[in-house]
C-alpha atoms as a PDB file:
ATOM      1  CA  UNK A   1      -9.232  -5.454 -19.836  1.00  0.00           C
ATOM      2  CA  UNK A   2      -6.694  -7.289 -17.966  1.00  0.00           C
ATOM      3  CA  UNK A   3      -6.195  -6.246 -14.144  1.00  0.00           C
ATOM      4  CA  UNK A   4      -4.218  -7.483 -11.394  1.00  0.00           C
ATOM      5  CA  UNK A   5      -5.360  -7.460  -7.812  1.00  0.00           C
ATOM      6  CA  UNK A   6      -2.798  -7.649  -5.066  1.00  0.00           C
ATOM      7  CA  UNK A   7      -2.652  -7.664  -1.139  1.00  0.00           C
ATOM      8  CA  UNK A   8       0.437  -8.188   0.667  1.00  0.00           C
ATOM      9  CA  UNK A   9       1.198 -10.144   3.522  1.00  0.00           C
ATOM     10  CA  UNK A  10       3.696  -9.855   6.373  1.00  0.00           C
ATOM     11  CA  UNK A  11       4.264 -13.558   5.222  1.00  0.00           C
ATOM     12  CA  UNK A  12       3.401 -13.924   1.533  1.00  0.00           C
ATOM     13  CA  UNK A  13       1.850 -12.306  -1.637  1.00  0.00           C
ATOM     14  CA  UNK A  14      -1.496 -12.621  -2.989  1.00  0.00           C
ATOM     15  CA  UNK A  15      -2.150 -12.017  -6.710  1.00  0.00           C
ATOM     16  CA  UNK A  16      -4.533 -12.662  -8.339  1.00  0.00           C
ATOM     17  CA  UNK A  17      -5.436 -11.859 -12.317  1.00  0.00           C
ATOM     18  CA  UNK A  18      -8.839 -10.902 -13.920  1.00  0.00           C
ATOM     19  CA  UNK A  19     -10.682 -10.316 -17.082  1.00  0.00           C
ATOM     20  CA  UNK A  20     -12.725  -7.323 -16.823  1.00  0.00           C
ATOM     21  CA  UNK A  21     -15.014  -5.539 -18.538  1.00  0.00           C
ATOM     22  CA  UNK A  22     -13.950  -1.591 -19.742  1.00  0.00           C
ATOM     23  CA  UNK A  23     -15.557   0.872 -16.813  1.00  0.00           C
ATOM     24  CA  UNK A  24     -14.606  -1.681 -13.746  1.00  0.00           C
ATOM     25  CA  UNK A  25     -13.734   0.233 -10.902  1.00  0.00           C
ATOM     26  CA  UNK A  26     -11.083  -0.748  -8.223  1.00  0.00           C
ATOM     27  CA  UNK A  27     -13.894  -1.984  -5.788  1.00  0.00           C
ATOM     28  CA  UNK A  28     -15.235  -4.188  -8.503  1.00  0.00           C
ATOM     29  CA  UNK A  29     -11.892  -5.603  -8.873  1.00  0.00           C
ATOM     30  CA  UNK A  30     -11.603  -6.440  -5.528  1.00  0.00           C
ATOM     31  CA  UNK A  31     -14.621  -7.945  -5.166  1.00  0.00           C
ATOM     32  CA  UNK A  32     -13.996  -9.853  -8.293  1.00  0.00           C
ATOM     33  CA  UNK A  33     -10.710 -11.362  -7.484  1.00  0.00           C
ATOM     34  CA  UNK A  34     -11.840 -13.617  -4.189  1.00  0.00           C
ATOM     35  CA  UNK A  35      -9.816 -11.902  -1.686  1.00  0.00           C
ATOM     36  CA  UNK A  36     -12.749 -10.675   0.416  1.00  0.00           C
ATOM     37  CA  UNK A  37     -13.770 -13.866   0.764  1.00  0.00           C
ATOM     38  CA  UNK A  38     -10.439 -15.514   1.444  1.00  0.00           C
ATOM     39  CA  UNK A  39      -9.469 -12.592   3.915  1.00  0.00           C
ATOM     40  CA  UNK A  40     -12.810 -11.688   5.452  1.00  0.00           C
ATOM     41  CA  UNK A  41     -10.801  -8.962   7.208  1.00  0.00           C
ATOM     42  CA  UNK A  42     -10.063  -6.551   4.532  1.00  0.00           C
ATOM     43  CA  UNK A  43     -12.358  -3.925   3.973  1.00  0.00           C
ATOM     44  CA  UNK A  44     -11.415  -1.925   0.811  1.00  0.00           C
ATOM     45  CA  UNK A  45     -11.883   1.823   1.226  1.00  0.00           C
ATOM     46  CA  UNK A  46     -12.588   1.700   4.852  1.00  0.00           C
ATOM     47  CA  UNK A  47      -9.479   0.771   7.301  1.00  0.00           C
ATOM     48  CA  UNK A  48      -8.132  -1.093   3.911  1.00  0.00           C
ATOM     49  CA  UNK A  49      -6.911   2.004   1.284  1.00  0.00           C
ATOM     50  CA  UNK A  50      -7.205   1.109  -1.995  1.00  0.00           C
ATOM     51  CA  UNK A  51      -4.220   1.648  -4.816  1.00  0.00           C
ATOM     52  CA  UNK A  52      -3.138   1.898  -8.283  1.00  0.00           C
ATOM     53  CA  UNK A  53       0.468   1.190  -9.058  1.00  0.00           C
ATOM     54  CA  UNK A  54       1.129   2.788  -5.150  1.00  0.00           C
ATOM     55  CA  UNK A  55      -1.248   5.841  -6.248  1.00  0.00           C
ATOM     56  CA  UNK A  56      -3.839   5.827  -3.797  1.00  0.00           C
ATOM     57  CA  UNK A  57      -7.282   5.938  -5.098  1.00  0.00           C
ATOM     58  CA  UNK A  58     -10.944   5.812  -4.357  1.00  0.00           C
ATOM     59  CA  UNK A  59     -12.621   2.381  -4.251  1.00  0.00           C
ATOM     60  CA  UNK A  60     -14.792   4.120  -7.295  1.00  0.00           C
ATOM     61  CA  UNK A  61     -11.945   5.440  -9.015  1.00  0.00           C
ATOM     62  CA  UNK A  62     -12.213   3.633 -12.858  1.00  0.00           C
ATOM     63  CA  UNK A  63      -8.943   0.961 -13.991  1.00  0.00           C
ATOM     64  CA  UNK A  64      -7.559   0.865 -17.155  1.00  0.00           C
ATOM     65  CA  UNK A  65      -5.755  -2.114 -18.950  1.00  0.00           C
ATOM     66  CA  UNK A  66      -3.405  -3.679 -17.064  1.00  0.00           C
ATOM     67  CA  UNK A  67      -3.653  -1.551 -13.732  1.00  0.00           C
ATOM     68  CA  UNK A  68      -2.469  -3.044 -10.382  1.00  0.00           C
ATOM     69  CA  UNK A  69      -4.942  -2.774  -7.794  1.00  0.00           C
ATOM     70  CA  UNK A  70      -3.018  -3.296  -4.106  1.00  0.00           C
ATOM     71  CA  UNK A  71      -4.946  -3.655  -1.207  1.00  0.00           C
ATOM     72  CA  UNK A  72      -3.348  -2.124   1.525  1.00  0.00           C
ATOM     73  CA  UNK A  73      -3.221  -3.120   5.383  1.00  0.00           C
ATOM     74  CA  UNK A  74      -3.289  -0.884   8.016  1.00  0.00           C
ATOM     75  CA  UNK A  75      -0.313   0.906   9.795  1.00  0.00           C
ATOM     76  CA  UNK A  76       0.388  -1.034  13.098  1.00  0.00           C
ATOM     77  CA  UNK A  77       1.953   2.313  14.634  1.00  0.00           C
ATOM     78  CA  UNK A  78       1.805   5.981  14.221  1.00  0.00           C
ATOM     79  CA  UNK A  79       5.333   6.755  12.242  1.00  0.00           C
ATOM     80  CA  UNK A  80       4.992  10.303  13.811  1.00  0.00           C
ATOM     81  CA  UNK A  81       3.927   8.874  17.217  1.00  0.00           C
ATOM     82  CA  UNK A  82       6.885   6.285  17.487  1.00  0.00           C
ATOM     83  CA  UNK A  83       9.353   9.185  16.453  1.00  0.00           C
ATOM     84  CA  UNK A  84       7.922  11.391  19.688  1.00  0.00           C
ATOM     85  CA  UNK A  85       7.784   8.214  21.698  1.00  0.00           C
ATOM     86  CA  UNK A  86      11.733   7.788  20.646  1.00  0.00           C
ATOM     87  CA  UNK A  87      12.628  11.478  21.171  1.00  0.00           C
ATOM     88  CA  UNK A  88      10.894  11.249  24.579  1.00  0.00           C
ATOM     89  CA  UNK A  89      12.789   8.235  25.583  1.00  0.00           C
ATOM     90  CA  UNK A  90      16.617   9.954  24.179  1.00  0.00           C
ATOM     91  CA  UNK A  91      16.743   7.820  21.555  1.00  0.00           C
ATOM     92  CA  UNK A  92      18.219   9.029  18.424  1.00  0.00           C
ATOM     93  CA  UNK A  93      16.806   7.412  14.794  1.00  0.00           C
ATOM     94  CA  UNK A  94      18.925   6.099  12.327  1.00  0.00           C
ATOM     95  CA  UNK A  95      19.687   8.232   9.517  1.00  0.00           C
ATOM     96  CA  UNK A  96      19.442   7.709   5.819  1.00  0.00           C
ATOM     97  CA  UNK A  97      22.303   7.637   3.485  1.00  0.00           C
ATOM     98  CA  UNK A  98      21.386  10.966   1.811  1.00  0.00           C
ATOM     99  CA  UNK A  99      21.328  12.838   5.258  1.00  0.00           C
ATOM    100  CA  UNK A 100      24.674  11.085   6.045  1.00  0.00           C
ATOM    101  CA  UNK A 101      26.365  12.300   2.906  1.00  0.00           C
ATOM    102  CA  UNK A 102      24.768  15.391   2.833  1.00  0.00           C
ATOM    103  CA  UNK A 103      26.523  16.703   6.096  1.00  0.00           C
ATOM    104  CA  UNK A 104      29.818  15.956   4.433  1.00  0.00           C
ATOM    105  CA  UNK A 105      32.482  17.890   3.030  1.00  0.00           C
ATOM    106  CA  UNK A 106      33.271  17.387  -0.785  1.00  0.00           C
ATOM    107  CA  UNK A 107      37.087  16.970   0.705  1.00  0.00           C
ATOM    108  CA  UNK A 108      36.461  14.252   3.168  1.00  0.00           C
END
């Protein structure tokens, strides 16, 4: 079965395409695609999550044909902890479009 192994980059994309066989898990296809040996850093299930088409999943979870394995990095900050850092410090966070639109009237 055809599977695609991926790990972005703040920089650049890594992809990489493989041939295996039916009951390959998503840690198999990691291991199988060179990455941990090219990035010696990544550590797939542990600080590095493991996903399917941006599902996460278990490094044991079985692929199917033509699945997209991403290798994800780690979150540099907190999202919660840099919006109480923010509120702490007055600052206010930029809102989305929805919540902008949402406060108008239908008349404006």
């Amino acid at each position: 079965m055809k599977i695609e192994v991926i790990y972005a980059l703040p920089d650049r994309q890594e992809l990489v395409t493989l041939d295996l066989p039916d009951g390959s898990t998503a840690q198999q296809a990691v291991e199988a695609s060179g990455l941990l040996q090219k990035y010696p850093d990544i550590e797939p299930g542990g600080r590095n999550k493991l996903g399917v088409f941006s599902k996460l999943v278990k490094a044991d979870a079985l692929l199917r044909d033509r699945d997209r394995v991403e290798i994800y990095r780690p979150l540099i900050a907190d999202p919660k902890e840099v919006r109480r850092q923010k509120a702490a410090e007055g600052k206010v966070m930029k809102r989305g479009a929805a919540e902008l639109n949402a406060g108008e009237s239908p008349d404006a």
